[in-house]
Protein backbone atom coordinates (compact mmCIF):
# COMPACT_ATOMS: atom_id res chain seq x y z
CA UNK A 1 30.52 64.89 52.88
CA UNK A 2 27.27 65.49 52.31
CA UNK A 3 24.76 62.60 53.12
CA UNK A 4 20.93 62.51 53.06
CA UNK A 5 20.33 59.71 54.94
CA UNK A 6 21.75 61.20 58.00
CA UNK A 7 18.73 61.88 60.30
CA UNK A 8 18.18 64.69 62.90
CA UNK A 9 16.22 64.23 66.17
CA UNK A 10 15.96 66.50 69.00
CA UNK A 11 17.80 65.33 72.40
CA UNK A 12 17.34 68.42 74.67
CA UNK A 13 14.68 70.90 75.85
CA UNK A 14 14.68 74.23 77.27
CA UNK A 15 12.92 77.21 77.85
CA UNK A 16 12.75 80.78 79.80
CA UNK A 17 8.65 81.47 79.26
CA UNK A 18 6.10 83.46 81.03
CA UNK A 19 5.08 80.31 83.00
CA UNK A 20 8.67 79.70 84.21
CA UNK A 21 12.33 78.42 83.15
CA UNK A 22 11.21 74.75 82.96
CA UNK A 23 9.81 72.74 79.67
CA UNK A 24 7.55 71.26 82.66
CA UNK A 25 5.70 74.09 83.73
CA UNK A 26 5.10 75.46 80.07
CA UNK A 27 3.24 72.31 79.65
CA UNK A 28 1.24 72.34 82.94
CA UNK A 29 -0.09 75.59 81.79
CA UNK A 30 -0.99 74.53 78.37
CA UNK A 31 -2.21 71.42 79.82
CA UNK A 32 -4.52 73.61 82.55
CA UNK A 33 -5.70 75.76 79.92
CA UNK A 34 -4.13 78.98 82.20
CA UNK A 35 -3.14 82.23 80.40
CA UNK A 36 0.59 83.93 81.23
CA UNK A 37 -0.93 87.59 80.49
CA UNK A 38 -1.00 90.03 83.51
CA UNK A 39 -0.37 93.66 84.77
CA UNK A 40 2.54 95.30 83.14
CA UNK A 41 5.27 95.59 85.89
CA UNK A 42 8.60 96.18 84.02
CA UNK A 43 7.54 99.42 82.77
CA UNK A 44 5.84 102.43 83.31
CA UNK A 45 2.52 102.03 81.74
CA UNK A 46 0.76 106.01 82.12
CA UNK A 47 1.00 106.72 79.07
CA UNK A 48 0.78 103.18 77.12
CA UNK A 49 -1.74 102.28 75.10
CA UNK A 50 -1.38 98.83 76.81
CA UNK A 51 -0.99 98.08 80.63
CA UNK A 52 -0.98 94.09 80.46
CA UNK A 53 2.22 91.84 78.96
CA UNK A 54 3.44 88.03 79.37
CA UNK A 55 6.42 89.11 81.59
CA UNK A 56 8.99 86.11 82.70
CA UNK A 57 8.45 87.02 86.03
CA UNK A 58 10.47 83.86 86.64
CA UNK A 59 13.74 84.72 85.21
CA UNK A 60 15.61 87.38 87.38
CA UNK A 61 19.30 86.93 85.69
CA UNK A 62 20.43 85.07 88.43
CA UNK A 63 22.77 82.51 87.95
CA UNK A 64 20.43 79.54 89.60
CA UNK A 65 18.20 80.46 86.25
CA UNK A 66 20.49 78.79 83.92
CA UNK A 67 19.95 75.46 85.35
CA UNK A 68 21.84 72.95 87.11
CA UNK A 69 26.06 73.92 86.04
CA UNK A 70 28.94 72.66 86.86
CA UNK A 71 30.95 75.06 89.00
CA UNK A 72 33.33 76.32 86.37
CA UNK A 73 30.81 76.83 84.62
CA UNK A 74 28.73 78.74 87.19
CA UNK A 75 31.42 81.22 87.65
CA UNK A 76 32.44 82.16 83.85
CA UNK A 77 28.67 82.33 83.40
CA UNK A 78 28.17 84.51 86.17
CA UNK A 79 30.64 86.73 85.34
CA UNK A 80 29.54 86.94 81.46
CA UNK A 81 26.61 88.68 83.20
CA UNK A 82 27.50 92.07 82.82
CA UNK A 83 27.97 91.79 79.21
CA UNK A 84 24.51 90.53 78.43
CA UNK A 85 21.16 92.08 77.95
CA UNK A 86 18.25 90.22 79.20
CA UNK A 87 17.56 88.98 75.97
CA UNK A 88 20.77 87.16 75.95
CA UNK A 89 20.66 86.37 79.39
CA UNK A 90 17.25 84.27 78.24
CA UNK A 91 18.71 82.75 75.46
CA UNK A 92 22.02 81.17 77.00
CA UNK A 93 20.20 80.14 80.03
CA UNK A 94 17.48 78.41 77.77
CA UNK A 95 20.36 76.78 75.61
CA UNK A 96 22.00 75.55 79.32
CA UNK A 97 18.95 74.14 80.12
CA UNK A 98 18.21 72.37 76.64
CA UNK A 99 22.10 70.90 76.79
CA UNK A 100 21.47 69.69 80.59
CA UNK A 101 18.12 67.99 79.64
CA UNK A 102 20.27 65.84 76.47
CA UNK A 103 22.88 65.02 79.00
CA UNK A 104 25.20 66.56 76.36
CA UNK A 105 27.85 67.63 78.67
CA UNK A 106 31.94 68.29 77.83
CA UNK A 107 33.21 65.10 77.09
CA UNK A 108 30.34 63.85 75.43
CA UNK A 109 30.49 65.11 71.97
CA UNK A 110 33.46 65.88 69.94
CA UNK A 111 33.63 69.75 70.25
CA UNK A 112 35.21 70.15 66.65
CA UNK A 113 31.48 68.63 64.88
CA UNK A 114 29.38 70.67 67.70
CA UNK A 115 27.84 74.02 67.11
CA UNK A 116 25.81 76.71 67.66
CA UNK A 117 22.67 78.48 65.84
CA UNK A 118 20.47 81.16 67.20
CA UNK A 119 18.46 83.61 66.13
CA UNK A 120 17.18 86.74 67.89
CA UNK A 121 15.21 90.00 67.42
CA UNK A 122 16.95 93.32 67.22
CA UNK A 123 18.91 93.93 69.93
CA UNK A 124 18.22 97.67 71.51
CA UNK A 125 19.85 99.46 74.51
CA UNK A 126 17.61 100.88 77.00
CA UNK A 127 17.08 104.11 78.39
CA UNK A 128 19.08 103.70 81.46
CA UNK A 129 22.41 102.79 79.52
CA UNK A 130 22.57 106.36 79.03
CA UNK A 131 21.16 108.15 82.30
CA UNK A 132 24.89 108.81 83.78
CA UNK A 133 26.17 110.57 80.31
CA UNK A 134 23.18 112.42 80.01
CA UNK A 135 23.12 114.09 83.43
CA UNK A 136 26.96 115.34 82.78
CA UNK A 137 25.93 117.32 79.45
CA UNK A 138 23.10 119.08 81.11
CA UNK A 139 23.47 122.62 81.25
CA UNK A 140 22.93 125.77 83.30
CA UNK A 141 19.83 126.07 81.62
CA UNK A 142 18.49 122.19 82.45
CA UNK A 143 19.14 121.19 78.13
CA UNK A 144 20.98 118.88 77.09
CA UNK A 145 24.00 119.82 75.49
CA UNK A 146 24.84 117.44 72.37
CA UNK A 147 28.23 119.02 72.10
CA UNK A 148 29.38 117.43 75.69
CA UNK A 149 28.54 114.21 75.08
CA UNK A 150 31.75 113.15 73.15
CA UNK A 151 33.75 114.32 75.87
CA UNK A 152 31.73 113.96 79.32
CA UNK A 153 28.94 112.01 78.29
CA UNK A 154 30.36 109.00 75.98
CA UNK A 155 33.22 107.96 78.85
CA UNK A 156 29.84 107.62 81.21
CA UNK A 157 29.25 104.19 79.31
CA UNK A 158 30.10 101.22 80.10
CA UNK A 159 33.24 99.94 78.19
CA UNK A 160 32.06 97.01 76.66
CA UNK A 161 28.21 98.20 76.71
CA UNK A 162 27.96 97.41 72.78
CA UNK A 163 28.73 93.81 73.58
CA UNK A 164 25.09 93.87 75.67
CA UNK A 165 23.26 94.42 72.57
CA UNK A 166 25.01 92.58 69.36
CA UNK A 167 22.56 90.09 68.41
CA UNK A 168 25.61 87.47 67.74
CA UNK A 169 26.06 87.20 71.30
CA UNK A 170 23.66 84.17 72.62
CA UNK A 171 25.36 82.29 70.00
CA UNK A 172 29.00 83.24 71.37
CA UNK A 173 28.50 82.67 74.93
CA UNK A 174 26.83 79.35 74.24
CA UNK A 175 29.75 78.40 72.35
CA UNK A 176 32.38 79.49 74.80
CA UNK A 177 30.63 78.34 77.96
CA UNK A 178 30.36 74.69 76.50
CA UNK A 179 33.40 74.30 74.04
CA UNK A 180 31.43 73.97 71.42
CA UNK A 181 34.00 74.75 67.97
CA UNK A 182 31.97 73.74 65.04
CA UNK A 183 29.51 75.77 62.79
CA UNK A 184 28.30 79.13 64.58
CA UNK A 185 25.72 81.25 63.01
CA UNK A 186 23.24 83.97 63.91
CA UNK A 187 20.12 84.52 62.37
CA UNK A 188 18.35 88.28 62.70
CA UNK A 189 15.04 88.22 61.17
CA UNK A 190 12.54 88.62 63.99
CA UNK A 191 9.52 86.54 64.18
CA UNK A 192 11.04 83.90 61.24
CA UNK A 193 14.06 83.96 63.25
CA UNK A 194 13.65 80.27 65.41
CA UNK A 195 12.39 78.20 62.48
CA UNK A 196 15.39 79.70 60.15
CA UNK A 197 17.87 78.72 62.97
CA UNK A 198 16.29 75.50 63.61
CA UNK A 199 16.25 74.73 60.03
CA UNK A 200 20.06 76.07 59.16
CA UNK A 201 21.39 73.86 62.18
CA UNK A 202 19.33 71.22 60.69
CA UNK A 203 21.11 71.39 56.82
CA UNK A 204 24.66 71.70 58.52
CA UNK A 205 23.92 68.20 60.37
CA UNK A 206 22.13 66.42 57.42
CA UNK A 207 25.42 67.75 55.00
CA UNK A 208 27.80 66.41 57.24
CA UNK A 209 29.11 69.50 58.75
CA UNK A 210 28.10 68.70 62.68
CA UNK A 211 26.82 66.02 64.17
CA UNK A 212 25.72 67.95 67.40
CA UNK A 213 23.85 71.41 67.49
CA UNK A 214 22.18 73.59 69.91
CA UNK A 215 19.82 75.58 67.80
CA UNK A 216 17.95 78.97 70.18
CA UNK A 217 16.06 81.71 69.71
CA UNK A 218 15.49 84.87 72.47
CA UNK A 219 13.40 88.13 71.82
CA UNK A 220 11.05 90.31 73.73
CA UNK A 221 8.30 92.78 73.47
CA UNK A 222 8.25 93.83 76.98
CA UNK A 223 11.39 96.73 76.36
CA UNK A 224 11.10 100.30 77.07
CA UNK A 225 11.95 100.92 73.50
CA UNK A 226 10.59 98.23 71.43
CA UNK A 227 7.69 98.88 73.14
CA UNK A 228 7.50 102.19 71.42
CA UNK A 229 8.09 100.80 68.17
CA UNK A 230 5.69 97.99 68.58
CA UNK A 231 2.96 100.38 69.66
CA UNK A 232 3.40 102.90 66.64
CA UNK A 233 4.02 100.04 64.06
CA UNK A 234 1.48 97.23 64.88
CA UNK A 235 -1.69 96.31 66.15
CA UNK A 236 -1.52 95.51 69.87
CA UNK A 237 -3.53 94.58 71.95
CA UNK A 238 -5.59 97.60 74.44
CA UNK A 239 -6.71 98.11 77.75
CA UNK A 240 -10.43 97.31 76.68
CA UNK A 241 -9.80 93.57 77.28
CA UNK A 242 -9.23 91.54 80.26
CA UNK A 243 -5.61 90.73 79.92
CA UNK A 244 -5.44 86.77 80.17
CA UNK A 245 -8.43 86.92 77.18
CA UNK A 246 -6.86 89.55 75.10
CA UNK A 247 -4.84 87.07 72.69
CA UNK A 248 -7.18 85.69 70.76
CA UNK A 249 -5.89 84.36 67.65
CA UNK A 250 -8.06 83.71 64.55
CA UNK A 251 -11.35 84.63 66.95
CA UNK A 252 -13.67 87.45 65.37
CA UNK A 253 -13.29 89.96 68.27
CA UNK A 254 -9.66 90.06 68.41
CA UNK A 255 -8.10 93.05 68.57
CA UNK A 256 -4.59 92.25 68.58
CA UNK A 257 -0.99 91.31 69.94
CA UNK A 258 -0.11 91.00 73.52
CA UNK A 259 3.52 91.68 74.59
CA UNK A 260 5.58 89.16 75.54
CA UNK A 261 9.05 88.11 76.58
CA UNK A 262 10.87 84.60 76.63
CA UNK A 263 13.48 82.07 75.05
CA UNK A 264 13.66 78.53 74.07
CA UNK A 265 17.02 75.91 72.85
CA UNK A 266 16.62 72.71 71.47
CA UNK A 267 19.63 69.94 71.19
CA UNK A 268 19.86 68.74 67.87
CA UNK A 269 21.80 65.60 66.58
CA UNK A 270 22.80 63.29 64.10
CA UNK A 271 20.61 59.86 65.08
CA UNK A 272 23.46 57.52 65.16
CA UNK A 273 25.46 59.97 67.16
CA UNK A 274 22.90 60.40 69.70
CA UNK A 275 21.79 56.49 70.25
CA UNK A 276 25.95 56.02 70.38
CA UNK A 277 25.55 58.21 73.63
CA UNK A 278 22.10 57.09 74.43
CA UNK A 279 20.59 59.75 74.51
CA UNK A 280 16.58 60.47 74.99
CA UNK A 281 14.70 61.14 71.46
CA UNK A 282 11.71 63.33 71.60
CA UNK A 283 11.36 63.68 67.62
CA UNK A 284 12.79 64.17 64.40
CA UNK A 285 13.41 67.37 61.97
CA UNK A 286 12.36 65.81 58.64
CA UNK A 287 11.63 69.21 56.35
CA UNK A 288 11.96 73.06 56.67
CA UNK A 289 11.91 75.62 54.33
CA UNK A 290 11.62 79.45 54.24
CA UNK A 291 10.25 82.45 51.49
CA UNK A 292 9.38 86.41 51.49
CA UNK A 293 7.03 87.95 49.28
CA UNK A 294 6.00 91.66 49.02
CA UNK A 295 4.23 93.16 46.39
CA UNK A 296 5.61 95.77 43.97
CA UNK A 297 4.33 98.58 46.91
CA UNK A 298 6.10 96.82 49.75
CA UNK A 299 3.17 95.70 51.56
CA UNK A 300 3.86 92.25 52.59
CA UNK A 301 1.82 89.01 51.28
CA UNK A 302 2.15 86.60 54.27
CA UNK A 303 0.01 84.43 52.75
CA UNK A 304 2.03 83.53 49.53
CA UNK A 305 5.49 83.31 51.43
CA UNK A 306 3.57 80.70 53.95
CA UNK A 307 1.95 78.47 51.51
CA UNK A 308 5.26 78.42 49.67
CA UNK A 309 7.22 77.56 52.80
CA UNK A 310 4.75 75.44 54.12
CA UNK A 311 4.73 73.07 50.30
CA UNK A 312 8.59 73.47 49.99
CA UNK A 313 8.76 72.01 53.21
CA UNK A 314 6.45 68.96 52.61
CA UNK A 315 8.14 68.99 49.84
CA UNK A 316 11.73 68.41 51.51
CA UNK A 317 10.59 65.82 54.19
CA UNK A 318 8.80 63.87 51.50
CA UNK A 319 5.38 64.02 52.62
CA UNK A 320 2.17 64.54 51.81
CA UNK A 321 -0.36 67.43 53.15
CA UNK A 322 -2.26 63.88 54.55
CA UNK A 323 0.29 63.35 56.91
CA UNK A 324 0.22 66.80 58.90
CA UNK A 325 -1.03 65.97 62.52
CA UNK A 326 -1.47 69.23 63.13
CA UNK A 327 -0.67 73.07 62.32
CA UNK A 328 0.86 75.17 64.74
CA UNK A 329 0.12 78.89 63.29
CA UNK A 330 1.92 82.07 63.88
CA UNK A 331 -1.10 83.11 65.40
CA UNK A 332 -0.24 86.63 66.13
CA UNK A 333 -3.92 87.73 66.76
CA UNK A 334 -4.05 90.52 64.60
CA UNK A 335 -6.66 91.07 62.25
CA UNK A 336 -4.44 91.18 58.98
CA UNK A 337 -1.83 89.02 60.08
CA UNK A 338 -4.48 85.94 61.35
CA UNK A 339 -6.61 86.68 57.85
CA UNK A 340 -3.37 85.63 55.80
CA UNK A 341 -2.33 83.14 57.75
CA UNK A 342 -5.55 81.69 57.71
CA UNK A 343 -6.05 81.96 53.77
CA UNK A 344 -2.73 79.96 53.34
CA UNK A 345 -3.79 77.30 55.60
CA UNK A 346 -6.62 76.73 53.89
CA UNK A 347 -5.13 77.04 50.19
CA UNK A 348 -2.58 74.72 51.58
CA UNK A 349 -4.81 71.53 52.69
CA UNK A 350 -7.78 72.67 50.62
CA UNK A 351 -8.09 68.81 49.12
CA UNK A 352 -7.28 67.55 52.46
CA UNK A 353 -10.44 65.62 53.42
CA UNK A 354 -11.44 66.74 56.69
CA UNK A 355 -8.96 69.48 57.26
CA UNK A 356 -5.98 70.21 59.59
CA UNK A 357 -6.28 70.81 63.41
CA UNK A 358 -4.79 74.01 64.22
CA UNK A 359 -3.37 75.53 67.24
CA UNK A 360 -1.26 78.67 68.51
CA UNK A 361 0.46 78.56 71.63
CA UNK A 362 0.86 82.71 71.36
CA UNK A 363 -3.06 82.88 73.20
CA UNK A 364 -1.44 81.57 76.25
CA UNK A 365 1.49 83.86 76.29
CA UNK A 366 1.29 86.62 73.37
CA UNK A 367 4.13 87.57 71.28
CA UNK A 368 7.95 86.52 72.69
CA UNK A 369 9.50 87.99 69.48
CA UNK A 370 12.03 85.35 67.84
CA UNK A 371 11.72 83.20 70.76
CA UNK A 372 8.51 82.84 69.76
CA UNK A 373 8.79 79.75 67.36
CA UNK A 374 11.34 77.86 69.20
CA UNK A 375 8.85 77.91 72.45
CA UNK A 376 5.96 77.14 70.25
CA UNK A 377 7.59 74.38 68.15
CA UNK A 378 8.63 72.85 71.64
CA UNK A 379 4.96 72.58 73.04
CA UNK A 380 3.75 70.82 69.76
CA UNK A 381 6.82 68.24 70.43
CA UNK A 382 5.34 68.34 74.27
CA UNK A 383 1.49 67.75 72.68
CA UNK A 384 3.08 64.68 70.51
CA UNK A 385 5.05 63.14 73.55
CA UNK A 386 1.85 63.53 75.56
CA UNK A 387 -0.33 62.85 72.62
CA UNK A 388 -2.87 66.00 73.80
CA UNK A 389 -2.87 68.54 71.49
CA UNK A 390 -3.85 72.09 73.32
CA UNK A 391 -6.73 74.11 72.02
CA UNK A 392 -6.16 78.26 71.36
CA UNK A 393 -6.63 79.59 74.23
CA UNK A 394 -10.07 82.04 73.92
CA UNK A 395 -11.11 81.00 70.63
CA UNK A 396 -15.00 81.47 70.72
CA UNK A 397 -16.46 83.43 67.78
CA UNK A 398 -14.87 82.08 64.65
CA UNK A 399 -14.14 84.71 62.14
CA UNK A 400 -15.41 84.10 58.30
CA UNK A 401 -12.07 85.68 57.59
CA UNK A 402 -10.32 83.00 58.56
CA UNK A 403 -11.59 79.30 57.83
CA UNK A 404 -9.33 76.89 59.57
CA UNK A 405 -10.04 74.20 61.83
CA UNK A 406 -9.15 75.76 64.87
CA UNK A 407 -8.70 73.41 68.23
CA UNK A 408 -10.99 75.11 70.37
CA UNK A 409 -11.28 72.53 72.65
CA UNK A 410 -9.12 69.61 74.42
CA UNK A 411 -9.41 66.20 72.60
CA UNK A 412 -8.04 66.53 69.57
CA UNK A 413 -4.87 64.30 68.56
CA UNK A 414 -1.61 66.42 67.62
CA UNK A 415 -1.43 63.29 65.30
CA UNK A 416 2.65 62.05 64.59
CA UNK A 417 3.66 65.20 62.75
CA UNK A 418 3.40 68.72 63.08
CA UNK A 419 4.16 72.08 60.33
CA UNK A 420 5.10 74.73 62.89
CA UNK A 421 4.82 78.23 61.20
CA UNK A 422 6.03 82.02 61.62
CA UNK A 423 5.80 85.13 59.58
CA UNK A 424 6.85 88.37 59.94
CA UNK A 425 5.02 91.80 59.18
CA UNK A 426 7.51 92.34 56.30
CA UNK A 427 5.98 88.28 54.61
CA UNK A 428 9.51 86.32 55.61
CA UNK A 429 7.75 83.25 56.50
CA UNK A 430 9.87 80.14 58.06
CA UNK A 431 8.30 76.61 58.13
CA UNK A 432 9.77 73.65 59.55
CA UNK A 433 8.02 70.01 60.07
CA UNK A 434 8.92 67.87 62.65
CA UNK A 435 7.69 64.23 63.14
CA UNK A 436 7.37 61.76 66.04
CA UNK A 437 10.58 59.51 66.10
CA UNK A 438 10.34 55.89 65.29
């Protein structure tokens, strides 16, 4: 039955980021002011255009990553490993860790109302999938021989390689590892991807559907061949920068994206059913809302589909633009991307008196893909809990192009409510507001 006075709040916490696999040491590093950009390492970088990235150096895919397990646990987990890419290797251990910090073990939820939602980039295979079938259809001549590979190269796979790369997979090994039978969903639509999940986990709770949900969200940049695409496709950030200053969102010189890699999982519950357990509360979903705009071309209007996300948002949670503590923007630090953003923001809280502080948690650590917004939407529940809101991270010159309030130093209150924001480069913009629980 659908209800809408059932209330959501967020239990549990977790993250894999370029400062480490712990919710504490993403906020020390926010908190210090200390960039997660560095020397490429995971890839060859001769003949990049780029040779810095926010790697999770931290995260090696070993099973004391996931966070503290039970040992049944432990060993199904560990040997799911072969199945997963890294992405999903980021994603389940950042849902373990968000379901360990709630205290939401087996036996304390009903398993039938519990769920999963995540959402993810596009999951690609690497190079090295394919080294072993390659090397049995070269020929005399040193070609490869396309005719072979049906025969002698395809049985070189792995038999259940596919299952490393479907993007439904976080979601299925987080519901299998902790018997979770309710709603299950997976949500594909790369940057947007976090706030969609967060917000779809967030309707099947409020309509009666769940009462317990752990809503995720993985990517990466840092991939042999995403890399390739993101180079050729978008605006990324050079070698003519030093790497922990070359995400600089909404600043005048920037020059755009750094690569970056990571995961985050929140809990998410029904109120009553998570004081009945007594659980921790570190805030409350109260709106979301999503839209995509293009123009009759195709090129995408970011800044339409984000002002219309952003008032259909306010719009669900009943509030007014007055109430906004703060903004935290996509802040991709690209020049077109920043510009839109930026335009929307302002159009948004135009007869605001004062404007809205805004910050972007993607100048400490660049661009994690879909994981992105979870991690980001996380730190703004962090700022709230610890009532600091963290400035961008080498803002200095502001840009005419974009006229927003940016934090650009510490001091400023997050306030008691926060719009967190992503867009992609196609204009699917996701929105969701989230509000200190009282």
């Amino acid at each position: 039955m659908i209800s809408s006075s059932r209330r959501v709040v967020i239990t549990g916490l977790g993250v894999i980021t370029p400062f480490g696999n712990s919710v504490e040491s993403l906020w020390e590093a926010l908190a210090a002011g200390r960039s997660a950009v560095g020397p490429l390492t995971a890839l060859p970088t001769a003949y990049l255009p780029t040779t810095f990235a926010a790697e999770a150096h931290d995260f090696t895919g070993s099973i004391d990553d996931f966070g503290p397990l039970p040992a049944d646990k432990k060993k199904a987990i560990r040997k799911a490993l072969k199945v997963m890419c890294r992405e999903s290797q980021m994603g389940v251990a950042a849902a373990e860790r968000a379901l360990a910090d709630a205290g939401a073990a087996e036996g304390k939820f009903d398993p039938e109302r519990s769920g999963v939602l995540f959402g993810s980039d596009y999951m690609v295979t690497i190079p090295e999938d394919f080294t072993a079938g390659v090397r049995r259809c070269i020929g005399p001549d040193g070609k490869f021989d396309f005719s072979r590979w049906a025969v002698e190269g395809m049985p070189q796979l792995t038999p259940l390689w596919l299952l490393k790369y479907l993007p439904n997979m976080p979601a299925s090994h987080v519901a299998i590892f902790n018997d979770l039978r309710g709603p299950n969903n997976s949500i594909t639509l790369r940057e947007a991807s976090a706030n969609l999940a967060v917000g779809e986990a967030f309707r099947t709770i409020v309509r009666g559907s769940a009462d317990l949900i752990v809503s995720g969200a993985t990517g990466t940049r840092v991939h042999a061949t995403k890399l390739i695409h993101t180079v050729t496709q978008e605006e990324v950030a050079g070698n003519g920068a030093a790497p922990a200053r070359a995400s600089r969102p909404f600043d005048l010189h920037r020059t755009g994206m750094v690569l970056g890699e990571g995961a985050a999982a929140i809990v998410l519950e029904e109120l009553q059913h998570a004081q009945a357990r007594g659980a921790r509360i570190y805030a409350e979903i109260v709106g979301t809302s999503s839209s995509s705009v293009t123009e009759r071309g195709g090129a995408a209007r970011r800044d339409t589909a984000l002002v219309n996300a952003m008032r259909a948002t306010l719009a669900d949670a009943k509030a007014g633009i007055d109430e906004v503590g703060h903004v935290h923007a996509h802040g991709l630090s690209t020049r077109e991307s920043d510009a839109q953003e930026a335009q929307a923001i302002r159009e948004m809280f135009a007869s605001r008196s004062g404007g809205v502080p805004v910050t972007a948690a993607k100048s400490y650590f660049g661009n994690l893909g879909a994981g992105s917004g979870l991690v980001e939407l996380i730190a703004s529940v962090l700022a709230m809990n610890h009532d600091a809101l963290f400035p961008i991270l080498n803002y200095e010159t502001p840009d005419p192009a974009c006229p927003i309030q940016a934090v650009a130093e510490r001091g400023t209150s997050p306030g008691r409510s926060f719009l967190n924001l992503s867009v992609t480069p196609q204009g699917q913009a996701s929105v969701v507001m989230v509000r200190a629980f009282e």
